[in-house]
Protein backbone atom coordinates (compact mmCIF):
# COMPACT_ATOMS: atom_id res chain seq x y z
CA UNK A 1 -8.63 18.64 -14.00
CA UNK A 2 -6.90 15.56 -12.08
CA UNK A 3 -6.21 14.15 -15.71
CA UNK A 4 -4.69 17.53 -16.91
CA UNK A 5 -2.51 18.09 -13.95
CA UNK A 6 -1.26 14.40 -14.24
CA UNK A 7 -0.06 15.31 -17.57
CA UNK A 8 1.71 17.84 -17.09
CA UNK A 9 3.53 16.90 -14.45
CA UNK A 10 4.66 14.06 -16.23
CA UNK A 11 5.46 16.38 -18.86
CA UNK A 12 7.70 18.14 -16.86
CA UNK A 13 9.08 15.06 -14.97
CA UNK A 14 10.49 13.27 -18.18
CA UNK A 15 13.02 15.64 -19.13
CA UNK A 16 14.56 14.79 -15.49
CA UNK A 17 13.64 11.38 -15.26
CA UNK A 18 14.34 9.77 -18.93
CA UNK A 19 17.96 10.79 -18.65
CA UNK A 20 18.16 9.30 -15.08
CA UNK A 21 16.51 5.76 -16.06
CA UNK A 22 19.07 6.04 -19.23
CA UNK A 23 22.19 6.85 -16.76
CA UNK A 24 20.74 4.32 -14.48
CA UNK A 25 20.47 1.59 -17.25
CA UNK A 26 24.20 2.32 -18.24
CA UNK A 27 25.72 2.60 -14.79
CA UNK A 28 24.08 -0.94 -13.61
CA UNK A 29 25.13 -3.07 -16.45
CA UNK A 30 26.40 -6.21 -16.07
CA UNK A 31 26.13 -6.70 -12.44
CA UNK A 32 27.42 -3.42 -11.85
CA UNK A 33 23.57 -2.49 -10.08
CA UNK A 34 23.25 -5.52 -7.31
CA UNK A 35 27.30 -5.89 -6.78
CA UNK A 36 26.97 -1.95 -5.63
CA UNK A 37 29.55 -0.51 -8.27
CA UNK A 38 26.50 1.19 -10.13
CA UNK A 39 26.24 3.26 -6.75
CA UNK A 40 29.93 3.96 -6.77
CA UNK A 41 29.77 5.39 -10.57
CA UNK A 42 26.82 7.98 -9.58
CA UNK A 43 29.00 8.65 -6.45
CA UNK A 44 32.05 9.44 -7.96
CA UNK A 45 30.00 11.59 -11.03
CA UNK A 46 28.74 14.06 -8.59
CA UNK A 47 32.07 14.00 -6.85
CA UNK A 48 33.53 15.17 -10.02
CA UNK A 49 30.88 17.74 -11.17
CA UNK A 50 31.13 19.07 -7.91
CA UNK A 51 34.38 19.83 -7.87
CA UNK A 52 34.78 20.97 -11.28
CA UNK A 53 31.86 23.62 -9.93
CA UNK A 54 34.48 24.71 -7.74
CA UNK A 55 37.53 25.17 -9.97
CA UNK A 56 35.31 27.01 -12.28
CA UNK A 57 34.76 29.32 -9.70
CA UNK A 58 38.22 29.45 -7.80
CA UNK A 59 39.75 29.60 -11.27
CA UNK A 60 37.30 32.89 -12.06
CA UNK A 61 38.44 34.47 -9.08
CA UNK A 62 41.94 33.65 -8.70
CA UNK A 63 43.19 33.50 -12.75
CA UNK A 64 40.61 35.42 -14.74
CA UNK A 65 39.85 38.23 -13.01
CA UNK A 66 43.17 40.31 -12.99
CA UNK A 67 46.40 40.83 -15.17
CA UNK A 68 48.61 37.86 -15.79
CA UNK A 69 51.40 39.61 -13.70
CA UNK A 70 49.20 39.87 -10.93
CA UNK A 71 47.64 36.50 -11.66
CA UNK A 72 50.71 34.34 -11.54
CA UNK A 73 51.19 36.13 -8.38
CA UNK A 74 48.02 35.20 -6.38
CA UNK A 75 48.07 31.60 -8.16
CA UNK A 76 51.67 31.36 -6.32
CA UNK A 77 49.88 32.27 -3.05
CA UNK A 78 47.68 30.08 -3.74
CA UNK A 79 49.75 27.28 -4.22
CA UNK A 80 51.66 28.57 -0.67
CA UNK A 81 48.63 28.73 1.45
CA UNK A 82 46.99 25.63 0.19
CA UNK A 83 49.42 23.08 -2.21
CA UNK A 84 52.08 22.96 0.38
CA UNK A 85 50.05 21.85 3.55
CA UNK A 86 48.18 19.80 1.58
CA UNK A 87 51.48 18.42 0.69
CA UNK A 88 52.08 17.63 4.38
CA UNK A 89 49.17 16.46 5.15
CA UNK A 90 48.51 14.21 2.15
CA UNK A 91 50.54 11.43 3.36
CA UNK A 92 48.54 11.37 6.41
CA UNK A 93 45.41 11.30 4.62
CA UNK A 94 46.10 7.72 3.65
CA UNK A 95 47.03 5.98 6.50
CA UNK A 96 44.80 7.79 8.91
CA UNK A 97 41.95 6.43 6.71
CA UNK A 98 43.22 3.24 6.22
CA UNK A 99 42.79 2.33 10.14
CA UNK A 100 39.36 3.53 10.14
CA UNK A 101 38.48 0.60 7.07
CA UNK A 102 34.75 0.55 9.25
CA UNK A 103 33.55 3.75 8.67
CA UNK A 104 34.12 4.04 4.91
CA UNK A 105 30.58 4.98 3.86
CA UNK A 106 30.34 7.72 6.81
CA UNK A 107 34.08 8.73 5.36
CA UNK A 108 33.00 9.89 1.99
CA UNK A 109 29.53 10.99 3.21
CA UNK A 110 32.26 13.59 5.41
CA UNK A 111 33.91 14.88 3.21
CA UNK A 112 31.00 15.33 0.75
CA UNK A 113 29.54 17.61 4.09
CA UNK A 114 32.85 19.14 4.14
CA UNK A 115 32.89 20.42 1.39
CA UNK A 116 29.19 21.54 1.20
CA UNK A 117 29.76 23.56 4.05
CA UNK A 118 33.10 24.94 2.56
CA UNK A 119 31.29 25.57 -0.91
CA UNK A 120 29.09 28.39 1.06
CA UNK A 121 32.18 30.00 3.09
CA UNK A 122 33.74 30.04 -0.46
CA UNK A 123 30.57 31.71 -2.17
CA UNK A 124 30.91 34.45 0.38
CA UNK A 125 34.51 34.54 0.16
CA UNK A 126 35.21 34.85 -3.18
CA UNK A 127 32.80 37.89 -3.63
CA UNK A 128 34.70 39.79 -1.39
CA UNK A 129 38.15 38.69 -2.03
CA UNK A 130 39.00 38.22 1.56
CA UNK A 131 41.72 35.61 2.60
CA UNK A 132 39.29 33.22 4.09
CA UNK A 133 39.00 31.76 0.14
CA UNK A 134 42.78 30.17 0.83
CA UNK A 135 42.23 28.07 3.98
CA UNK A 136 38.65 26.89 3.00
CA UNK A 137 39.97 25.83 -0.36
CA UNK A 138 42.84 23.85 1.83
CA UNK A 139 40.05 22.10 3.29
CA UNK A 140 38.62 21.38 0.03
CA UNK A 141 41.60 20.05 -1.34
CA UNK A 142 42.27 18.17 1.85
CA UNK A 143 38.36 16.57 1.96
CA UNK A 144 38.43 15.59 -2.11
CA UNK A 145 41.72 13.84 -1.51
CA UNK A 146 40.01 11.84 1.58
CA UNK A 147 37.29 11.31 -0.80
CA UNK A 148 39.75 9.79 -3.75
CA UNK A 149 41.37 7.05 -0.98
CA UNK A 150 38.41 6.39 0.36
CA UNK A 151 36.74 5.73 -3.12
CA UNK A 152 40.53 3.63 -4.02
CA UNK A 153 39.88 1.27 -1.34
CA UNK A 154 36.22 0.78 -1.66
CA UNK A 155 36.22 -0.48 -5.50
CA UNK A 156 37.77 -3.66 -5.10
CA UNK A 157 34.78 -4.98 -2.24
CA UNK A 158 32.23 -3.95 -5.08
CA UNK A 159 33.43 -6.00 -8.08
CA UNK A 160 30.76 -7.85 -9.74
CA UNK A 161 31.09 -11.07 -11.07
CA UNK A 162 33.52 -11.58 -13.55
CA UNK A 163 34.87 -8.31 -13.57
CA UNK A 164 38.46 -7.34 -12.90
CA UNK A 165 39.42 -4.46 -10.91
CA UNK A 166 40.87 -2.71 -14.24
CA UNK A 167 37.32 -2.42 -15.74
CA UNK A 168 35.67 -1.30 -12.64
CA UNK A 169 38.07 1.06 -12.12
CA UNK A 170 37.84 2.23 -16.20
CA UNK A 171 33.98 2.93 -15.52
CA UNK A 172 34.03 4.57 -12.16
CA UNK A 173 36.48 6.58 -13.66
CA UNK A 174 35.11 7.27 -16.86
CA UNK A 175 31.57 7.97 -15.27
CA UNK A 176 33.32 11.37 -13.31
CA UNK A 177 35.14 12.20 -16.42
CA UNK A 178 31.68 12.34 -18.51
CA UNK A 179 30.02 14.24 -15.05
CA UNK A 180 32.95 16.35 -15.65
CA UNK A 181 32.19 17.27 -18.88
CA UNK A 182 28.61 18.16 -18.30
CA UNK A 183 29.28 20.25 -15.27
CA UNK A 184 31.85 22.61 -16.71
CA UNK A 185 30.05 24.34 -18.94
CA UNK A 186 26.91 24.89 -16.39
CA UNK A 187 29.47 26.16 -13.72
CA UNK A 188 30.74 28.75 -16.24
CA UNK A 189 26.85 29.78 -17.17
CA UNK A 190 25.86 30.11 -13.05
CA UNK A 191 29.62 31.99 -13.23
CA UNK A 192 28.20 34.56 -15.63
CA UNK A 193 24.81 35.40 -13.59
CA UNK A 194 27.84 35.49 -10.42
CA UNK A 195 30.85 34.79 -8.53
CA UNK A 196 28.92 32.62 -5.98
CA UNK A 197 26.50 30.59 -8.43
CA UNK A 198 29.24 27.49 -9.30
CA UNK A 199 29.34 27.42 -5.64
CA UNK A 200 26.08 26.88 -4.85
CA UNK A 201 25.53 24.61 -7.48
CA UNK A 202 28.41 22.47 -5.85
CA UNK A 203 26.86 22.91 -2.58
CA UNK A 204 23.74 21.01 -3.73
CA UNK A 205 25.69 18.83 -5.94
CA UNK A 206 27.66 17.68 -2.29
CA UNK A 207 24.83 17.52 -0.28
CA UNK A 208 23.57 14.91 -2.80
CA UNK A 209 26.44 13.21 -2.49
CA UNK A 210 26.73 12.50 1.21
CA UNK A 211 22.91 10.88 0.34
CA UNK A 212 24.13 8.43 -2.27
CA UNK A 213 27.58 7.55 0.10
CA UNK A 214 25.25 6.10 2.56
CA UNK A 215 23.05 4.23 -0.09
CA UNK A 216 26.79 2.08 -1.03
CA UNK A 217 26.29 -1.48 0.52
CA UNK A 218 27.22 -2.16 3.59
CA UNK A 219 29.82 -4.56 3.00
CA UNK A 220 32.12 -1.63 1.57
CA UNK A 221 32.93 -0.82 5.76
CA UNK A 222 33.89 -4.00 6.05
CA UNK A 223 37.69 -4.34 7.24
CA UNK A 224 37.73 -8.28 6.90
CA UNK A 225 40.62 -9.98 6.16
CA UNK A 226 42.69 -6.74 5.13
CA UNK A 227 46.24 -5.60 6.29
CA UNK A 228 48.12 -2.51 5.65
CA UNK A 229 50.94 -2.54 2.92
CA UNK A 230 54.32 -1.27 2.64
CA UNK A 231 55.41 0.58 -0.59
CA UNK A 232 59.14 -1.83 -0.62
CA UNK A 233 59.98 -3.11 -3.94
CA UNK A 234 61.83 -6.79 -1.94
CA UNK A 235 61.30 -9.58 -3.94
CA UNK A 236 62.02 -11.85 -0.38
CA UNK A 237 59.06 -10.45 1.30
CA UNK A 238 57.36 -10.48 -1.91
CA UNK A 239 57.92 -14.49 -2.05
CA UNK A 240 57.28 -14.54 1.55
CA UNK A 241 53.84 -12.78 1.48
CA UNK A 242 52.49 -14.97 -1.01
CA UNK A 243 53.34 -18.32 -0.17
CA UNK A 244 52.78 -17.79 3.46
CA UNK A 245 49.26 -19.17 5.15
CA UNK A 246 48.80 -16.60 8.11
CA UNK A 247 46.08 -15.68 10.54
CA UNK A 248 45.23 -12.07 10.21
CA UNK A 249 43.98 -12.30 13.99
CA UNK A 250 46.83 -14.17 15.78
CA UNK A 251 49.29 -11.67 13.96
CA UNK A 252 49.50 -8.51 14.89
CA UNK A 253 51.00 -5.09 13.05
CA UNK A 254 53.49 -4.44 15.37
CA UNK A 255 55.21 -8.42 14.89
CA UNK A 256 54.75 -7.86 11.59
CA UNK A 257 56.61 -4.67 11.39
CA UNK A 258 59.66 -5.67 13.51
CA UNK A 259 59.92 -9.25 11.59
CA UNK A 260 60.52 -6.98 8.54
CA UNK A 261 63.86 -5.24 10.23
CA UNK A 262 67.36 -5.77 9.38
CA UNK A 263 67.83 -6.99 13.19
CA UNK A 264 64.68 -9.56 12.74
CA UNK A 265 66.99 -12.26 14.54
CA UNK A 266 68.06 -9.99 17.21
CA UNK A 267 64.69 -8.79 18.22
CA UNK A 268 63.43 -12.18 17.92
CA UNK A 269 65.67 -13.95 19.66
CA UNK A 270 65.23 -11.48 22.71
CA UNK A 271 61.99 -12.07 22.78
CA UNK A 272 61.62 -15.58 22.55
CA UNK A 273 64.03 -15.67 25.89
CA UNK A 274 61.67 -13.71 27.50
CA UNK A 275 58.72 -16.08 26.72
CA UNK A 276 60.77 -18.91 27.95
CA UNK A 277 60.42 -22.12 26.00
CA UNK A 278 56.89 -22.76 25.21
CA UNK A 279 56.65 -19.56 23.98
CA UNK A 280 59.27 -19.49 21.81
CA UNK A 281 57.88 -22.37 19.90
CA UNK A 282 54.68 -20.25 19.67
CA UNK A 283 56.66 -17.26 18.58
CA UNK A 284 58.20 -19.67 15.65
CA UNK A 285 54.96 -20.48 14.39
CA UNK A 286 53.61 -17.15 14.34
CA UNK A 287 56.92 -15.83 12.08
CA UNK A 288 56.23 -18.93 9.81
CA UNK A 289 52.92 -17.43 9.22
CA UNK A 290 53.18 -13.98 9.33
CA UNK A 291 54.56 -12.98 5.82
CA UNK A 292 55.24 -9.19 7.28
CA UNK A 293 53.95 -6.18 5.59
CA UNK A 294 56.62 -5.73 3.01
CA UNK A 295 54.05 -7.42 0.18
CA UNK A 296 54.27 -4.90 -3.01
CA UNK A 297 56.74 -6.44 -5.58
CA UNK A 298 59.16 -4.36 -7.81
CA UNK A 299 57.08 -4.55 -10.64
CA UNK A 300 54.23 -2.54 -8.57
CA UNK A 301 56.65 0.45 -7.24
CA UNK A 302 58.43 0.74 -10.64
CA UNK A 303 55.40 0.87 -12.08
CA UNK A 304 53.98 3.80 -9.43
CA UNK A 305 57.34 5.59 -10.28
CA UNK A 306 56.14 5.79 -13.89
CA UNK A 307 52.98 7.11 -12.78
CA UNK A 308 54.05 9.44 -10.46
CA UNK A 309 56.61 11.33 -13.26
CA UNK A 310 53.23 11.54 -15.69
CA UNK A 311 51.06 12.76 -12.84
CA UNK A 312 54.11 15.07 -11.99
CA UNK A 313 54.40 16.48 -15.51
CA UNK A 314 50.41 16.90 -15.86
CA UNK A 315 50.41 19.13 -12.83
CA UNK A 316 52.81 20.77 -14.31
CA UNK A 317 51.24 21.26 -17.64
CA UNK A 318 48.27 22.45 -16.28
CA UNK A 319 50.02 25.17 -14.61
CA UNK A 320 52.24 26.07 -17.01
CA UNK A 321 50.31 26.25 -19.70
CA UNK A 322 46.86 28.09 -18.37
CA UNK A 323 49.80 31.21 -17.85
CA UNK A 324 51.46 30.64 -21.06
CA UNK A 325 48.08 30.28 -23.26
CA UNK A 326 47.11 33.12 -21.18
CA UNK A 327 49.93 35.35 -22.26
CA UNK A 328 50.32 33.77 -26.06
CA UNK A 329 46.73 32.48 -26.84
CA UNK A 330 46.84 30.19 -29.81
CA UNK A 331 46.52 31.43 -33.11
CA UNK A 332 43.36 33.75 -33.85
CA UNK A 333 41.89 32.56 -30.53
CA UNK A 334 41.22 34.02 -27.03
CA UNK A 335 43.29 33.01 -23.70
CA UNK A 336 39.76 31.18 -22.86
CA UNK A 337 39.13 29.44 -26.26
CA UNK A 338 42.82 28.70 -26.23
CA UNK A 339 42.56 26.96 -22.91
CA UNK A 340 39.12 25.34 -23.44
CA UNK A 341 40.68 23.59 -26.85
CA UNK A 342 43.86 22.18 -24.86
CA UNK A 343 41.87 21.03 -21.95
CA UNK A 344 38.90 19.24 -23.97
CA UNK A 345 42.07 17.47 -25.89
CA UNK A 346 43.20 16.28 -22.60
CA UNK A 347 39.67 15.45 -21.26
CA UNK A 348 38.89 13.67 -24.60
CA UNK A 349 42.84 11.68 -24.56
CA UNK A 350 41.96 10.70 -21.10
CA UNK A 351 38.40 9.43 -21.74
CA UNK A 352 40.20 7.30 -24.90
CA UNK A 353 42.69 5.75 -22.40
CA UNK A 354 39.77 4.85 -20.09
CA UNK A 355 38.00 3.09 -23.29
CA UNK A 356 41.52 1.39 -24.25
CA UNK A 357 42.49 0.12 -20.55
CA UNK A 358 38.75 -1.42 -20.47
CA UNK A 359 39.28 -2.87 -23.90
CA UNK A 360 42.54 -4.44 -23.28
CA UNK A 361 41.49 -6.27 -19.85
CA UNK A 362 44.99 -5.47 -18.11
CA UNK A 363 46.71 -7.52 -20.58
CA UNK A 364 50.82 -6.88 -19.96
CA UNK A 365 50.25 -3.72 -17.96
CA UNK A 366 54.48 -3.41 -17.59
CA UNK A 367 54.53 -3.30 -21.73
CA UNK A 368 51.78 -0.98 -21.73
CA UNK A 369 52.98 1.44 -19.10
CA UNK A 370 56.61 1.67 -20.42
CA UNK A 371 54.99 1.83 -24.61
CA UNK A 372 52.22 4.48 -23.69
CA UNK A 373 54.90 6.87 -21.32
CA UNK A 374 57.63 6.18 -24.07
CA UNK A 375 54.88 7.83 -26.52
CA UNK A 376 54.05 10.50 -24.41
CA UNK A 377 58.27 11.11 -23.93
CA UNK A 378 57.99 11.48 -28.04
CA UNK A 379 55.64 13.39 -28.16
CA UNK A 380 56.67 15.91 -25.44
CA UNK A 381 60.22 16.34 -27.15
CA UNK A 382 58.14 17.44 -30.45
CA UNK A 383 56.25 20.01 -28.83
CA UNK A 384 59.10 21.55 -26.94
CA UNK A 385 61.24 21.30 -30.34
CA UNK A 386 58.20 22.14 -32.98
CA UNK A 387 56.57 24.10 -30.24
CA UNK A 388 53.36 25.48 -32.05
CA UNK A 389 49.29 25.48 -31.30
CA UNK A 390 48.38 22.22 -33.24
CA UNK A 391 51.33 20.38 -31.03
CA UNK A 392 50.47 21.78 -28.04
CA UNK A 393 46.92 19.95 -28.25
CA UNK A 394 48.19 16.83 -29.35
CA UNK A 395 50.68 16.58 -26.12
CA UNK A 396 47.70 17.96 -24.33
CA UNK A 397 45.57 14.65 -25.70
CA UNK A 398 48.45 12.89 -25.71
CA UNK A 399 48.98 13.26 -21.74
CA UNK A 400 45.68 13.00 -20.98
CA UNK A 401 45.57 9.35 -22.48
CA UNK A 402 49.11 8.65 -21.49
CA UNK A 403 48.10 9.10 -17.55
CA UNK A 404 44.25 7.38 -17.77
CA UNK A 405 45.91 4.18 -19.51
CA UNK A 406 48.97 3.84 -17.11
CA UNK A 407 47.04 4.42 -14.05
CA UNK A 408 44.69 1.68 -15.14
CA UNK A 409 47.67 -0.63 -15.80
CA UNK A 410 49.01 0.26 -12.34
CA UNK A 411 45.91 -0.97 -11.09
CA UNK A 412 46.22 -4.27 -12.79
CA UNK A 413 49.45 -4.95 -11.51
CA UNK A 414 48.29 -3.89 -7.77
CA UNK A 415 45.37 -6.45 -8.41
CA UNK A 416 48.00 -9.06 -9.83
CA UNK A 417 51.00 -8.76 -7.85
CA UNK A 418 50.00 -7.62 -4.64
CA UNK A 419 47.80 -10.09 -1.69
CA UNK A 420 44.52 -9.35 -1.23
CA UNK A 421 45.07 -9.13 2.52
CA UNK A 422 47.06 -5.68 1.87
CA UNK A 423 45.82 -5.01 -1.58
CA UNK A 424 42.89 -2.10 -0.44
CA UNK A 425 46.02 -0.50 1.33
CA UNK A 426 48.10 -0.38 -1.62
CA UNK A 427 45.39 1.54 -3.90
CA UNK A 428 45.51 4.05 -1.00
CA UNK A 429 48.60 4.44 -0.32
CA UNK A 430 49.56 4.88 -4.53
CA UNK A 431 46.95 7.59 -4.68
CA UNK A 432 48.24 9.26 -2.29
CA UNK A 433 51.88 9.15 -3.44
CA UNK A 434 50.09 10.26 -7.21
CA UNK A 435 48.66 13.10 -5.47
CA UNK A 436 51.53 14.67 -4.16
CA UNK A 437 53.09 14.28 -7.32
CA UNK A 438 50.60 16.20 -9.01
CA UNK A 439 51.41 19.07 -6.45
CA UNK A 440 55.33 18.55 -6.96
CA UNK A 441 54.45 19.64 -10.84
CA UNK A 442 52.10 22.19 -9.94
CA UNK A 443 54.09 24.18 -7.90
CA UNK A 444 57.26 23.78 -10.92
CA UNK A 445 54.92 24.90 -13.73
CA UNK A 446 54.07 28.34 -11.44
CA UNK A 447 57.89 28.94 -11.26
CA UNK A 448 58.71 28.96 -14.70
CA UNK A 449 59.63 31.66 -16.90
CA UNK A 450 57.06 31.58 -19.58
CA UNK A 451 58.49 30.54 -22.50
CA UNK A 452 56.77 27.64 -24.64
CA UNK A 453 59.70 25.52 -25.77
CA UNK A 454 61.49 25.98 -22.47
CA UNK A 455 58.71 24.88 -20.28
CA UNK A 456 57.52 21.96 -22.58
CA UNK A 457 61.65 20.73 -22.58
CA UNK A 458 61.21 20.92 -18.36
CA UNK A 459 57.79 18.52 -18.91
CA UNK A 460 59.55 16.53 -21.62
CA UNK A 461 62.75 16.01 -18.80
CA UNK A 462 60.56 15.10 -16.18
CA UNK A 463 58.47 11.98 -18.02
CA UNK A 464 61.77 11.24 -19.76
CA UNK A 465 63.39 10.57 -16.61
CA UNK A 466 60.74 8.45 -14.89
CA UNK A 467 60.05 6.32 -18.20
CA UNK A 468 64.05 5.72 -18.65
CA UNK A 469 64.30 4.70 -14.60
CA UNK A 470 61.49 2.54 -15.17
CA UNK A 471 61.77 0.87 -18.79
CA UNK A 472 64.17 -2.22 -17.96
CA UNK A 473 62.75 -3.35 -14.65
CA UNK A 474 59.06 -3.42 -15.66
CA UNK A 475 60.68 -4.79 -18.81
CA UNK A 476 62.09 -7.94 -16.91
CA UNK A 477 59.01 -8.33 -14.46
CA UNK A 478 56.80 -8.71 -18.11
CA UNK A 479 59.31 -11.59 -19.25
CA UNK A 480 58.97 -12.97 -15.52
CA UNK A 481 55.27 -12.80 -15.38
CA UNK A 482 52.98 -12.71 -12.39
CA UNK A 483 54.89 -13.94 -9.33
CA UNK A 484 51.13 -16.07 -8.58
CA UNK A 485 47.86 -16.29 -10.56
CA UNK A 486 46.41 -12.86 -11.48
CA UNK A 487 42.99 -12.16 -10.13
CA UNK A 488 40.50 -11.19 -12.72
């Protein structure tokens, strides 16, 4: 009887248990398992199937379930009541959890809780319709972009050896895309047995989540040797921040901050007066050291530019295009079918420009940003000219890989170009400046009249202008090369 039990429970373990050992294997390759990034991967794929659980559902409520009229209109209030205070408060986001470097682990375990709890007010919410949906989806918004700095700043303490920061980044990012991908279609089966079922399933999906953020090592809270950064494209303190030798204890923010002024030799020069003479020579020494906190180069913020007009124009896409599919399916298809194929191109172009920026190892990242957005310009003035189903995939594809491989090569050049003493600040402080630009195209793809070639000329103007404000500077930094040895 013993015997007989045994079996079948082993029966009906292996169907759970043979994919996890296989996902397990795959995840802690190369290092990946005792460095900590394998931990990181799983992380960040329940992260993303947990939130796609709760667009499913949000996206049921809000966009499905009523006329397009009225549906443009509640996506609008949407947008209101929860895009433009996360707006505000996304810039705060950052910073606020870049001075709390110790508690990183406890950090993502939050907001993972967060939005557990906010999962079930949501469940109950969107049943009913009442306006408690909008402020609980804020805090969604608000705890998943906590989540996506926290997660920026934590991948570069769990490199393993002989990695570069480009290839982590490709398969912790590639890992939530593929969780992503499996979860959407279960959240729209739980959405047909009910409204609250995707909810639930993110819920438990969260819950898991906060487990496996406390089972990261415990050298990701560790605030060692790090500094905050300044988003100033100044070659001066550029040169100054890496050649200086300075102690991260003796020098404080606030010196650091006022050496950076216009008035430097004003303010210093007071000062030194007031220390009287042996303290002035002290003061010296510490400016000598202290390279100040202007340390990202202009190849870095032309390069975030770049970024921040593709994430601008995918936010905008995605808007603009679930109403306009909506209204003008594509051929012989349903607005659902018509959506599903554009947004499995896009899933399936960004997965490709995860593969690519792994493959390529961060080689040139300036030529590869300004060649991959230039492509995605081309291809964005075709669709708005030849505006048709079969070109509205490709852009959707086309976008998709367009944004994975420049954020990668961003990446590479924060890695390359910017100290390591401020370099877990810069990752945060770029995804926070993405983020908002995702909004900034959100909330111009809602106003739109909806009319295919006019909408996809708007998208086409707004990557065109970043990628021709961008194209000669990162142009010269490539013929330049790395202002000091790239780490890798």
């Amino acid at each position: 009887m013993r015997r007989a039990a045994r079996v079948v429970g082993r029966a009906l373990r292996t169907p759970v248990t043979g994919p996890a050992r296989g996902i397990r294997k795959v995840t802690h390759a190369q290092g990946a398992g005792e460095s900590g990034l394998g931990r990181l991967i799983e992380l960040h794929g329940v992260n993303g199937a947990g939130d796609v659980m709760i667009t499913v559902a949000l996206a049921s409520t809000v966009f499905f379930s009523v006329p397009t009229d009225e549906a443009r209109g509640r996506v609008a209030l949407y947008l209101a009541v929860t895009m433009l205070p996360f707006t505000l408060l996304a810039p705060v986001v950052g910073p606020l959890l870049d001075r709390l470097p110790h508690g990183r682990r406890a950090a993502m375990a939050g907001s993972m809780l967060a939005r557990a709890v906010l999962a079930l007010v949501l469940s109950g919410a969107v049943a009913t319709g009442s306006l408690e949906m909008y402020p609980a989806a804020l805090g969604v918004l608000v705890a998943s972009k906590a989540y996506g700095v926290v997660r920026s700043a934590v991948v570069p303490r769990l490199l393993p050896q002989g990695f570069s920061l480009v290839k982590a980044n490709s398969r912790v990012t590639l890992g939530g895309l593929l969780a992503t991908g499996v979860a959407a279609p279960v959240g729209a089966g739980l959405q047909m047995i009910g409204p609250g079922w995707p909810l639930y399933g993110a819920c438990l999906l969260f819950l898991g989540g906060a487990f496996l953020s406390f089972r990261l090592p415990p050298k990701v809270d560790s605030a060692r040797g790090e500094r905050r950064a300044l988003l100033a494209a100044d070659e001066q303190h550029l040169a100054a921040a890496v050649d200086a030798r300075w102690d991260p204890v003796t020098t404080d923010d606030k010196t650091d901050d006022k050496a950076d002024s216009t008035n430097n030799k004003e303010e210093e020069k007071d000062r030194d007066g007031e220390r009287g003479d042996g303290e002035r020579g002290k003061g010296k020494e510490r400016r000598r050291k202290g390279p100040g906190l202007r340390t990202v180069g202009p190849a870095v913020t032309h390069a975030l530019a770049a970024n921040a007009c593709v994430r601008c124009q995918s936010g905008f896409l995605i808007f603009f295009l679930a109403f306009l599919l909506r209204e003008h399916p594509l051929t012989g298809q349903s607005a659902a079918v018509s959506l599903a194929v554009v947004g499995v191109a896009a899933g399936a172009g960004n997965a490709l420009g995860t593969a690519v920026g792994a493959w390529l190892r961060a080689r040139a990242p300036e030529v590869i940003i300004v060649t991959v957005v230039g492509a995605l310009v081309a291809v964005a003035v075709s669709a708005a000219v030849f505006f048709g189903a079969a070109v509205v995939a490709v852009l959707g594809a086309v976008a998709g890989f367009t944004q994975a491989l420049a954020k990668l090569s961003l990446d590479a050049l924060i890695q390359r170009d910017v100290p390591e003493l401020v370099r877990t600040s810069a990752f945060a402080r770029s995804e926070t400046l993405l983020q908002m630009a995702w909004v900034v195209g959100g909330a111009i793809g809602i106003a739109l009249p909806l009319r295919g070639p006019l909408g996809l000329s708007v998208g086409a103007l707004i990557v065109a202008l970043g990628w021709l404000t961008t194209v000669r500077a990162l142009l010269a930094s490539a013929r330049r090369g790395a202002s000091h040895p790239r780490v890798a």
